[in-house]
N, C-alpha and C. Protein backbone atom coordinates (compact mmCIF):
# COMPACT_ATOMS: atom_id res chain seq x y z
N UNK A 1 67.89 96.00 96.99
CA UNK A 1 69.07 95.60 96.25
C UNK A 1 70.13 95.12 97.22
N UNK A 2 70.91 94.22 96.71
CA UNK A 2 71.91 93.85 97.42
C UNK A 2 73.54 94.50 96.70
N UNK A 3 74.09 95.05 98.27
CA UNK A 3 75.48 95.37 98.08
C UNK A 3 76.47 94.79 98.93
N UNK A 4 77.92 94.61 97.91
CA UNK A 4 79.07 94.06 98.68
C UNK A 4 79.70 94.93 98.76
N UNK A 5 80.53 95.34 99.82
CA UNK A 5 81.03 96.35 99.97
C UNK A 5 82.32 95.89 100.78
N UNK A 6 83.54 96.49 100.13
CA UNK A 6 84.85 95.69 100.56
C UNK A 6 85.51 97.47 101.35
N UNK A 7 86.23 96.61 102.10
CA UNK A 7 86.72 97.57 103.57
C UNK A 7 88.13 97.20 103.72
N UNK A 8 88.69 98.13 103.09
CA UNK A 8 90.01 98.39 103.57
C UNK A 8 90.84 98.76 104.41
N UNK A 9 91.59 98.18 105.20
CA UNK A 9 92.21 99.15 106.50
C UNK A 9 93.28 100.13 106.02
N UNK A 10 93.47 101.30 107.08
CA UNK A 10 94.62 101.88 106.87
C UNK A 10 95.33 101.02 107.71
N UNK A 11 96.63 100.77 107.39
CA UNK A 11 97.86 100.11 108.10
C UNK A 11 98.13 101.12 109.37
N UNK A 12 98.41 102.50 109.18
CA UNK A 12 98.88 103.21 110.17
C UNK A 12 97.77 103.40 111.06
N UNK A 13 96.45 103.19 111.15
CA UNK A 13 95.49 103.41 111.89
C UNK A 13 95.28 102.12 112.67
N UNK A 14 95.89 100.90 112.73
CA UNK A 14 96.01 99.21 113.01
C UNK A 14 95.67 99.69 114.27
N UNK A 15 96.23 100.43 115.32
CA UNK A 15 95.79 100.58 116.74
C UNK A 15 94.50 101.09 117.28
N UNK A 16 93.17 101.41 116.18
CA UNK A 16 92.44 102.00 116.18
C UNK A 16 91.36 100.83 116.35
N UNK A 17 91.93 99.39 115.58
CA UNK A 17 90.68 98.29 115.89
C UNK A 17 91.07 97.50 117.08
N UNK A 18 91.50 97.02 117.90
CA UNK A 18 90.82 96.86 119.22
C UNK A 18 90.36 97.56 120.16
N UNK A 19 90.75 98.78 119.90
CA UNK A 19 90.24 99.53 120.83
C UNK A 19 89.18 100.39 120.61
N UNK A 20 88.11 99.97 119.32
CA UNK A 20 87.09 100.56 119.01
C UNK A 20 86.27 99.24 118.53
N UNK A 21 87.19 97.45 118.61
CA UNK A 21 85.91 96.78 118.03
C UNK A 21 85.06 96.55 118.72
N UNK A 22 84.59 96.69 120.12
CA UNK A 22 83.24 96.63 120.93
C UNK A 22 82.12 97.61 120.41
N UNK A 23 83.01 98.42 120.33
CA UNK A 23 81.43 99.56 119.98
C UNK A 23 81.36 99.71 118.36
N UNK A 24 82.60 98.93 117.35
CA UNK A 24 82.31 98.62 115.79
C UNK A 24 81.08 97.22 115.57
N UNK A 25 81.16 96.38 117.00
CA UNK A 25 80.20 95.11 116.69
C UNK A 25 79.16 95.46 117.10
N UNK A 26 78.82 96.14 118.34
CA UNK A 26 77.72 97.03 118.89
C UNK A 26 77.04 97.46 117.57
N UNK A 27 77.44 97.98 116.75
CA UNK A 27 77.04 98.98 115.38
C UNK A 27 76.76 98.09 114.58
N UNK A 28 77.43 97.19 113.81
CA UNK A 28 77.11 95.93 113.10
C UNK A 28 75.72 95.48 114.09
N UNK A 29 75.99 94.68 115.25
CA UNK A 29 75.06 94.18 115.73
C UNK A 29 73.29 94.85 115.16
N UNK A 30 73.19 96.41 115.56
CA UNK A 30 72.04 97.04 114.84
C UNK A 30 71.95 97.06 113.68
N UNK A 31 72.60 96.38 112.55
CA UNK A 31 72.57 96.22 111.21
C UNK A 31 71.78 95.36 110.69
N UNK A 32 71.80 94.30 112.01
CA UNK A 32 71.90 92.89 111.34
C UNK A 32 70.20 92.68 110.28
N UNK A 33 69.49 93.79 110.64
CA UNK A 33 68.35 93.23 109.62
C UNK A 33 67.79 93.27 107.81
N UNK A 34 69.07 94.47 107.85
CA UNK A 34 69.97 94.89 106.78
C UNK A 34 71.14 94.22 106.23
N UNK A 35 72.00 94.03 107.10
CA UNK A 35 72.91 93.11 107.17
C UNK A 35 73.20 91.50 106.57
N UNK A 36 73.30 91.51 105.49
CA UNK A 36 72.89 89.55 105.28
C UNK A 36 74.12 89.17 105.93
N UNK A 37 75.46 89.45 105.94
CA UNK A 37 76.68 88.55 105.56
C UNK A 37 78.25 89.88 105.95
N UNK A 38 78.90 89.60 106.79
CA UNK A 38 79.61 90.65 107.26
C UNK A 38 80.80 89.87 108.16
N UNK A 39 82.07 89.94 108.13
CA UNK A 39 83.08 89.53 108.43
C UNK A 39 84.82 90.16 108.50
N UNK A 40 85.25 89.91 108.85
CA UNK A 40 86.87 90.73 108.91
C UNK A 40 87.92 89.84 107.72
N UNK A 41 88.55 90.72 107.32
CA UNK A 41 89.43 90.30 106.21
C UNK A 41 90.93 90.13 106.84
N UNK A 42 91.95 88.99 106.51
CA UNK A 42 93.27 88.75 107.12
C UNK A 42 94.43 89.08 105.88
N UNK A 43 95.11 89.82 106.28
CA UNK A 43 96.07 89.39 105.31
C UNK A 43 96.79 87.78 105.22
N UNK A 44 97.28 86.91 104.19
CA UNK A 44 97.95 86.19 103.98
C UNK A 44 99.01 86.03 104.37
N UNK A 45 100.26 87.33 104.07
CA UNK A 45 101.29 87.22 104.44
C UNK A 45 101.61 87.57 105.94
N UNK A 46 100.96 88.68 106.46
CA UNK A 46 101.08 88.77 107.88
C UNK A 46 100.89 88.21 108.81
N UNK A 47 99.17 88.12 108.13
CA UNK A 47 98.22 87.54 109.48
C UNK A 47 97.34 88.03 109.80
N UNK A 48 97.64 89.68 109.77
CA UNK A 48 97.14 90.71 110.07
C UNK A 48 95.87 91.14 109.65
N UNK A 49 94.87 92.20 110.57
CA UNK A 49 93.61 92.54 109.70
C UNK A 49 93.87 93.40 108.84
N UNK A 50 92.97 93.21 107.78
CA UNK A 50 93.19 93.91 106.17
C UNK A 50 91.73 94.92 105.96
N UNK A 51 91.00 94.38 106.94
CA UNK A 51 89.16 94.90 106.41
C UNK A 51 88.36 94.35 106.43
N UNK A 52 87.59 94.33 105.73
CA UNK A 52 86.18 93.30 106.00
C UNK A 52 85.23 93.32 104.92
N UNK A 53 84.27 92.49 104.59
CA UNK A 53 83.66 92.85 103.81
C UNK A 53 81.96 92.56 104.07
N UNK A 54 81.60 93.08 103.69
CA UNK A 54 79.48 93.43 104.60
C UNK A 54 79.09 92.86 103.19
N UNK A 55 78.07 91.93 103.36
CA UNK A 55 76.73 92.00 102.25
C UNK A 55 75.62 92.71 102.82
N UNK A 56 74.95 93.91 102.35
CA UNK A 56 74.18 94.64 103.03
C UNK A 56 72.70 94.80 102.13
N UNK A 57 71.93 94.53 102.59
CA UNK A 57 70.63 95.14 101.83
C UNK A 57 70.20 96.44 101.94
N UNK A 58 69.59 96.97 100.76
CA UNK A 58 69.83 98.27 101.11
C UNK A 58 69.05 99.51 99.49
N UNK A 59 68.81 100.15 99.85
CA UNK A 59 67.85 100.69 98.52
C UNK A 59 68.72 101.59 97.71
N UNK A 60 69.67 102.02 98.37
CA UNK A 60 70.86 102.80 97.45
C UNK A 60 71.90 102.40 98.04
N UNK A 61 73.10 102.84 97.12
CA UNK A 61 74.42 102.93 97.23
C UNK A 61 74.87 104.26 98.73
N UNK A 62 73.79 105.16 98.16
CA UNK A 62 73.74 106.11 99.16
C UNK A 62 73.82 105.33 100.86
N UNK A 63 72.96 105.31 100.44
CA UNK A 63 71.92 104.34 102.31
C UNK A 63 73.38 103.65 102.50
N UNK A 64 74.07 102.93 101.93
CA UNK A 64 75.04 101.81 102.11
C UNK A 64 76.19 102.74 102.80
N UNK A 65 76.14 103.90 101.91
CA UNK A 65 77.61 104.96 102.67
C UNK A 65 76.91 105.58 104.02
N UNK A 66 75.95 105.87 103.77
CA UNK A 66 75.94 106.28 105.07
C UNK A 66 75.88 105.50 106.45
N UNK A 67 75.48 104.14 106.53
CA UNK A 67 75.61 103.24 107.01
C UNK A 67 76.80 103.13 107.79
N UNK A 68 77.87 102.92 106.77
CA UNK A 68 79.21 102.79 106.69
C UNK A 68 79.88 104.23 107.66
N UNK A 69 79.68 105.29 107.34
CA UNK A 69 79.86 106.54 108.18
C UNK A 69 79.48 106.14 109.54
N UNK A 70 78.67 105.42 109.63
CA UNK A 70 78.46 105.59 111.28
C UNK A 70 78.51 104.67 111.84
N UNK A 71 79.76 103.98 111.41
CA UNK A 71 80.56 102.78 111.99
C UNK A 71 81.67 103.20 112.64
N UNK A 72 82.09 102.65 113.33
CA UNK A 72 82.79 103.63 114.68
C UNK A 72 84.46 103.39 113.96
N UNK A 73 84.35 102.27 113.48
CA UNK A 73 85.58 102.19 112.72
C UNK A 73 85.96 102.97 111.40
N UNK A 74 84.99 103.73 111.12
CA UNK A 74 84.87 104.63 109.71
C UNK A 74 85.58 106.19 110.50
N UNK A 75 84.48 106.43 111.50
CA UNK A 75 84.20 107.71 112.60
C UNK A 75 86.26 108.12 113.25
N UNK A 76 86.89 106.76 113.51
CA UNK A 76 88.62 106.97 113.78
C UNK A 76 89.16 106.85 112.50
N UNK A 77 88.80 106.82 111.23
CA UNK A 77 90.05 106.65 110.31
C UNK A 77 90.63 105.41 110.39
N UNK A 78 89.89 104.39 110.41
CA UNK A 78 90.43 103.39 110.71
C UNK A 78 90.51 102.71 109.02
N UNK A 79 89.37 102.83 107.97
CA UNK A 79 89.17 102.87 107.09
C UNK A 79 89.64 103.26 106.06
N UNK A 80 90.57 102.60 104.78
CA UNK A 80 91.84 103.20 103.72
C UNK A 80 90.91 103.62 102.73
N UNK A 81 90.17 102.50 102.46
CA UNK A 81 89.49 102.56 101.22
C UNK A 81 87.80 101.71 101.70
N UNK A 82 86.96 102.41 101.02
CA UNK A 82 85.24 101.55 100.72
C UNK A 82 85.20 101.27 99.32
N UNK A 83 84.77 100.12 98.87
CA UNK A 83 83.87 100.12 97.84
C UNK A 83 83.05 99.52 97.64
N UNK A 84 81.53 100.12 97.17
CA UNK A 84 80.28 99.59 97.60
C UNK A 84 80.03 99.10 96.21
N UNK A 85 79.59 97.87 95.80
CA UNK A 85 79.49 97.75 94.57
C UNK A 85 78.00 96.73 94.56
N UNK A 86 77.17 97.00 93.82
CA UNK A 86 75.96 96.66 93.49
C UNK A 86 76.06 94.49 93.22
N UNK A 87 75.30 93.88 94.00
CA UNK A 87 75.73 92.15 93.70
C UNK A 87 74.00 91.77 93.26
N UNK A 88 74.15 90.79 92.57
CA UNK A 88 73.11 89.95 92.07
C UNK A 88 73.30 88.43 92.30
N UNK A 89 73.05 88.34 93.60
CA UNK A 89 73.46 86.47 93.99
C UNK A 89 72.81 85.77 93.08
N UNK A 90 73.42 84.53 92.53
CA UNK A 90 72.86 83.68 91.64
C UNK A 90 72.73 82.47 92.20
N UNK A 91 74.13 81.77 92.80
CA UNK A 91 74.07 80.81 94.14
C UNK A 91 74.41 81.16 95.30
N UNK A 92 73.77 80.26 96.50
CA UNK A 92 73.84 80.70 97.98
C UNK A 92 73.76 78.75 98.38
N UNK A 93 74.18 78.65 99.44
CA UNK A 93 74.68 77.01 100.29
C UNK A 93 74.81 76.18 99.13
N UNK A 94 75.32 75.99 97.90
CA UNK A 94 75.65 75.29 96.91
C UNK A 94 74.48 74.78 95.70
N UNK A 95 73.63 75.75 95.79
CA UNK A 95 71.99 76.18 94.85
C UNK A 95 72.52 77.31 94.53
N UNK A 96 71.35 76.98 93.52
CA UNK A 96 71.13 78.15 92.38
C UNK A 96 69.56 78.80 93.40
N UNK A 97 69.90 80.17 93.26
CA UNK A 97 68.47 80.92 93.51
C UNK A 97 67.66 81.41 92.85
């Protein structure tokens, strides 16, 4: 099954991602076969990072949190909010699948 899973930052934890994103991409990096689709979120008005959001393959919702736990950016509190929510792609590069 495929999940999207949206990643919220805490604001007060902001000093926690550069100085943990080497070993947060390190972690992604071992994802990637699981991993379809994974990127950082900006705020609009700031500029600023907001989160990110993963397309992950994956057999539960479970598997997906735990995943997520042992992301180094989860491990500091860097993380406000997860939500893993179940996707059914219909189109992908401007097709229908």
């Amino acid at each position: 099954m495929l999940y999207v899973v949206l990643l919220e930052d805490e604001p007060s934890k902001a000093e926690m991602r550069p100085k943990h994103q080497a070993e947060h991409v390190a972690y992604v990096e071992k994802l990637l076969g699981k991993l379809r689709s994974a990127g950082p979120l900006t705020d609009p008005k700031t500029g600023g990072p907001a989160g990110g959001i993963w397309i992950i393959e994956a057999g539960s919702p479970d598997e997906v949190q735990k995943m997520l736990e042992a992301d180094p950016f989860y491990k500091v509190g860097l993380r406000k909010s997860i939500r893993i929510l179940q996707w059914k792609q219909v189109f992908a590069d401007g097709k229908r699948v």
